[in-house]
C-alpha atoms as a PDB file:
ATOM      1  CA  UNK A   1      78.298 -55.944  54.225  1.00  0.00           C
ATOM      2  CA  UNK A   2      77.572 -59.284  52.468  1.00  0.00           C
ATOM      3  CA  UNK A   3      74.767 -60.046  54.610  1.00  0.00           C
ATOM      4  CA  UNK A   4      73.862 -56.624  53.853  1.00  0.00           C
ATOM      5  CA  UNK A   5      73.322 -57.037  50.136  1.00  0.00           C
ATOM      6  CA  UNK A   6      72.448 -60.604  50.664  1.00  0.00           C
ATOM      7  CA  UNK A   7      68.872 -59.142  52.313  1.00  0.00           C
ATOM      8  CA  UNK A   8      68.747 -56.508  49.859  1.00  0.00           C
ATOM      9  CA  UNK A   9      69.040 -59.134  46.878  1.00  0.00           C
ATOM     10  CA  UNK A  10      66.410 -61.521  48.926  1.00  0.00           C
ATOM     11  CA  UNK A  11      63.656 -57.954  49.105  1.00  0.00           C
ATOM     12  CA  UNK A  12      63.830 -57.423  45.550  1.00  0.00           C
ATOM     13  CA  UNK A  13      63.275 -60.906  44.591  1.00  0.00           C
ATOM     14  CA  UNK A  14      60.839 -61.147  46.748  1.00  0.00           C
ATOM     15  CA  UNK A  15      58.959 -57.608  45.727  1.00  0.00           C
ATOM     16  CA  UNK A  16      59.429 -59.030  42.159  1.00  0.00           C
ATOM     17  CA  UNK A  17      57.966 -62.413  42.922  1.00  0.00           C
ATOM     18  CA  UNK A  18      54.906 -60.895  44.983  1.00  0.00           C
ATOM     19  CA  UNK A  19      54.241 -57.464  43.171  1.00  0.00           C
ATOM     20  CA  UNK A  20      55.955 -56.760  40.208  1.00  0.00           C
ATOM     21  CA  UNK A  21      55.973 -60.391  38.383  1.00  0.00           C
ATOM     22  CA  UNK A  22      52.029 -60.637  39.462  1.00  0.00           C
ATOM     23  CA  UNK A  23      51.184 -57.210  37.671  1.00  0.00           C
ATOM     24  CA  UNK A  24      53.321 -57.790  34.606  1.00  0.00           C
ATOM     25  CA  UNK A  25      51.109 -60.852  34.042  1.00  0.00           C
ATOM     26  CA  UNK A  26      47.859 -59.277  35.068  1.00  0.00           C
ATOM     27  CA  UNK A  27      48.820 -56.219  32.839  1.00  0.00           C
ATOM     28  CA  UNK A  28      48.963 -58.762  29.725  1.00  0.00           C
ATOM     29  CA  UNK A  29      46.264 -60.350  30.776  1.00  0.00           C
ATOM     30  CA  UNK A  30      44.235 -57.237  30.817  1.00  0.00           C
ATOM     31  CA  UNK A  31      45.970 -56.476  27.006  1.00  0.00           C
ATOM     32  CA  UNK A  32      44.873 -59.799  25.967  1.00  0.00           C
ATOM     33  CA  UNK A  33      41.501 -59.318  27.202  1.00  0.00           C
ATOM     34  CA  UNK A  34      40.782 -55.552  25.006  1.00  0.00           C
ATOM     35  CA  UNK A  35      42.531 -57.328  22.051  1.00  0.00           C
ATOM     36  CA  UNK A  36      39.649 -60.208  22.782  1.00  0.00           C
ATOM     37  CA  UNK A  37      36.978 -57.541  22.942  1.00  0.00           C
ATOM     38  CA  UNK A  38      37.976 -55.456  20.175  1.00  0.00           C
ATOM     39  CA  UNK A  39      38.340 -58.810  17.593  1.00  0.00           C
ATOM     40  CA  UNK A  40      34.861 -59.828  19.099  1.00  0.00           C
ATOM     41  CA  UNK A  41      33.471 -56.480  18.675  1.00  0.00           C
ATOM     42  CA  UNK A  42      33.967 -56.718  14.904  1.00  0.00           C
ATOM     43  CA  UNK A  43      33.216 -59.794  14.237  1.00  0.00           C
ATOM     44  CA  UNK A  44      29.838 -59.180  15.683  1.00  0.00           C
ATOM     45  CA  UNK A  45      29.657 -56.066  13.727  1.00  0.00           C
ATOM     46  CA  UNK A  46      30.712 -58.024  10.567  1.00  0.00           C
ATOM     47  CA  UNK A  47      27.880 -60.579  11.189  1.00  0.00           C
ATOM     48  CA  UNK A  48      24.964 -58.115  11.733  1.00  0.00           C
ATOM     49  CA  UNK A  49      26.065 -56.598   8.437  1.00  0.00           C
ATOM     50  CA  UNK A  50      25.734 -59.919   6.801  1.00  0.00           C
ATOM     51  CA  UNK A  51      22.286 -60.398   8.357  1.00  0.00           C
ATOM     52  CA  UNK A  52      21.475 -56.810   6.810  1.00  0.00           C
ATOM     53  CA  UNK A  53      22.340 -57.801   3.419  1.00  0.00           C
ATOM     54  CA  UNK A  54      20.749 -61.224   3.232  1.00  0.00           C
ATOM     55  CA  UNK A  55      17.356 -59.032   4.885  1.00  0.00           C
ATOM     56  CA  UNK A  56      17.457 -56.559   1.896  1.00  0.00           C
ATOM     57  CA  UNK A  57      18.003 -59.600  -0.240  1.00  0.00           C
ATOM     58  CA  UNK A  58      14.845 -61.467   0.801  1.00  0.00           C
ATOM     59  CA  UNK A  59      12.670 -58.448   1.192  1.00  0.00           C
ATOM     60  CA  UNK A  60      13.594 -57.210  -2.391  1.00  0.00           C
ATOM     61  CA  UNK A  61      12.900 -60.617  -3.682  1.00  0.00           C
ATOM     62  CA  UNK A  62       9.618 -60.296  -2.375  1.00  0.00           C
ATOM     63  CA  UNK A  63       9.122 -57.329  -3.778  1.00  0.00           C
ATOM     64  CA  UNK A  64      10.036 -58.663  -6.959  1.00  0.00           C
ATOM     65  CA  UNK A  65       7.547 -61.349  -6.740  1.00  0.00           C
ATOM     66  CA  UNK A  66       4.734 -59.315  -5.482  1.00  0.00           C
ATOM     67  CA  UNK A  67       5.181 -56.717  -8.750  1.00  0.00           C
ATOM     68  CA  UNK A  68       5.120 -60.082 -10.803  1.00  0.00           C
ATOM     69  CA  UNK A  69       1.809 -60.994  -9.111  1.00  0.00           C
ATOM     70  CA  UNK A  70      -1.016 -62.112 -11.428  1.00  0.00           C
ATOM     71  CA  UNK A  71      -3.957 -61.076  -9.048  1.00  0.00           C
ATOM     72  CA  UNK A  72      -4.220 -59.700  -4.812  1.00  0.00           C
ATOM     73  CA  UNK A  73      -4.438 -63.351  -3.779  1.00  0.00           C
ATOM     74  CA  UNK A  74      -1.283 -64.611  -5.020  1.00  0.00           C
ATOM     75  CA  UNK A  75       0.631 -60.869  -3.497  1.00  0.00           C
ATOM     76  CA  UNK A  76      -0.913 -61.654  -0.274  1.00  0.00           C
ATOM     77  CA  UNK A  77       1.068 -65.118  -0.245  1.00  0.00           C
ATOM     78  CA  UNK A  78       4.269 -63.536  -1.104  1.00  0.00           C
ATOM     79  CA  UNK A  79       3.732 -61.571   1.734  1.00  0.00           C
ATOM     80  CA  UNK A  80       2.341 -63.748   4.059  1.00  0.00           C
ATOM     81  CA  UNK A  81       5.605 -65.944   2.924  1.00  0.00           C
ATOM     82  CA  UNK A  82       7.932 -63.280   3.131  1.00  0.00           C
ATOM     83  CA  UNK A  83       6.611 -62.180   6.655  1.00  0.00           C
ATOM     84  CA  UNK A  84       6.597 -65.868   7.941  1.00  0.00           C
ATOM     85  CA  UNK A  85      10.304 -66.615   6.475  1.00  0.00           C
ATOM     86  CA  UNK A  86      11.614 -63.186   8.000  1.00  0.00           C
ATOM     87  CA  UNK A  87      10.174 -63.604  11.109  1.00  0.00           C
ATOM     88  CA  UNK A  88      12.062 -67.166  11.353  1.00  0.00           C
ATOM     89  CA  UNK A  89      14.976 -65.640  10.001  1.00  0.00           C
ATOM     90  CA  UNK A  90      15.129 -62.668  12.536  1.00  0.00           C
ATOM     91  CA  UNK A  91      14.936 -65.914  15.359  1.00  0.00           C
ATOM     92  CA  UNK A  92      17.600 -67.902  14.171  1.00  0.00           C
ATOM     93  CA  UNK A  93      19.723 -64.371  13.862  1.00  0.00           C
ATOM     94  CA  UNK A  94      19.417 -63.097  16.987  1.00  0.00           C
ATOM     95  CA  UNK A  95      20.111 -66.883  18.557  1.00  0.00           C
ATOM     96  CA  UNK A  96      23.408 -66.536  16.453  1.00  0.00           C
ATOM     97  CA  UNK A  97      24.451 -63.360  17.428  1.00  0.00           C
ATOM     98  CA  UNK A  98      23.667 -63.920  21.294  1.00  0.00           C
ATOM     99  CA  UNK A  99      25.873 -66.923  20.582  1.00  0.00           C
ATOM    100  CA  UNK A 100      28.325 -65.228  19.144  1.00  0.00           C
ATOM    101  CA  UNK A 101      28.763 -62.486  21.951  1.00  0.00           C
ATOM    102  CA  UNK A 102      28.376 -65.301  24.899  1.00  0.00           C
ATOM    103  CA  UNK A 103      31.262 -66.778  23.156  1.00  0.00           C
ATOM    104  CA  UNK A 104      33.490 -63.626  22.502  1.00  0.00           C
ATOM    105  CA  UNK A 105      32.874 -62.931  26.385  1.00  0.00           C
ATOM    106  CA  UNK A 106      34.075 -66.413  26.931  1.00  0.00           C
ATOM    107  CA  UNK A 107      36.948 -65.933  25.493  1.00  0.00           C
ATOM    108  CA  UNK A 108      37.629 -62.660  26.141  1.00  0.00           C
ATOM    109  CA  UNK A 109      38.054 -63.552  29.975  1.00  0.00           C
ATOM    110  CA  UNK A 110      39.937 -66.577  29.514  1.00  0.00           C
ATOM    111  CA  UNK A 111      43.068 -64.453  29.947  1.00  0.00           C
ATOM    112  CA  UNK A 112      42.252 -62.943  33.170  1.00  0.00           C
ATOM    113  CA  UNK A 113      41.103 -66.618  34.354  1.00  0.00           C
ATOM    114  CA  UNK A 114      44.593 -67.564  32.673  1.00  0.00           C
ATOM    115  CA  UNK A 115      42.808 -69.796  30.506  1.00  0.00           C
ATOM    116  CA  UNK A 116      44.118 -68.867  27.098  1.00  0.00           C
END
């Protein structure tokens, strides 16, 4: 009988070693991983909003200075300004938000890769 529950101890360590240890770590992995995404998601959602604001910033400034114009010449530089600065502006944000999300993938896997 002691050998008997001697093998039965050594299966269930070993099920617990091999399966059920393995998917308790690859289940909080997993947890870590959506908790990753979900932080990422908003801080990417965060940032575009950001971008938005500072966008409706500049363009209303340019407004401004276009309705302060003295003559056509000088509102076609505010706009040929405005158009040149948003166009480098709409670069440099989408660089920062592909950053952003190659990042927030990054670490959103380290988990599975268990590299928290």
């Amino acid at each position: 009988m002691a050998d008997s529950k001697k093998t039965s101890d050594t299966v269930k360590d070993t099920i617990n070693e091999r399966i059920v240890d393995p998917a308790k770590k690859a289940g909080e992995a997993m947890r870590q991983t959506g908790a990753k995404m979900a932080e990422g998601g908003s801080t990417v959602s965060m940032r575009l909003i950001d971008q938005a604001e500072q966008n409706a910033r500049e363009a209303f400034a340019a407004l401004r200075a276009a309705a302060g114009a003295k003559d056509l010449t000088e509102v076609m530089k505010v706009q040929g300004d405005y158009l040149r600065e948003q166009g480098s502006r709409s670069m440099s944000q989408a660089k920062e938000i592909g950053e952003l999300i190659v990042k927030i993938g990054q670490d959103s896997i380290a988990p599975l890769r268990g590299k928290e």
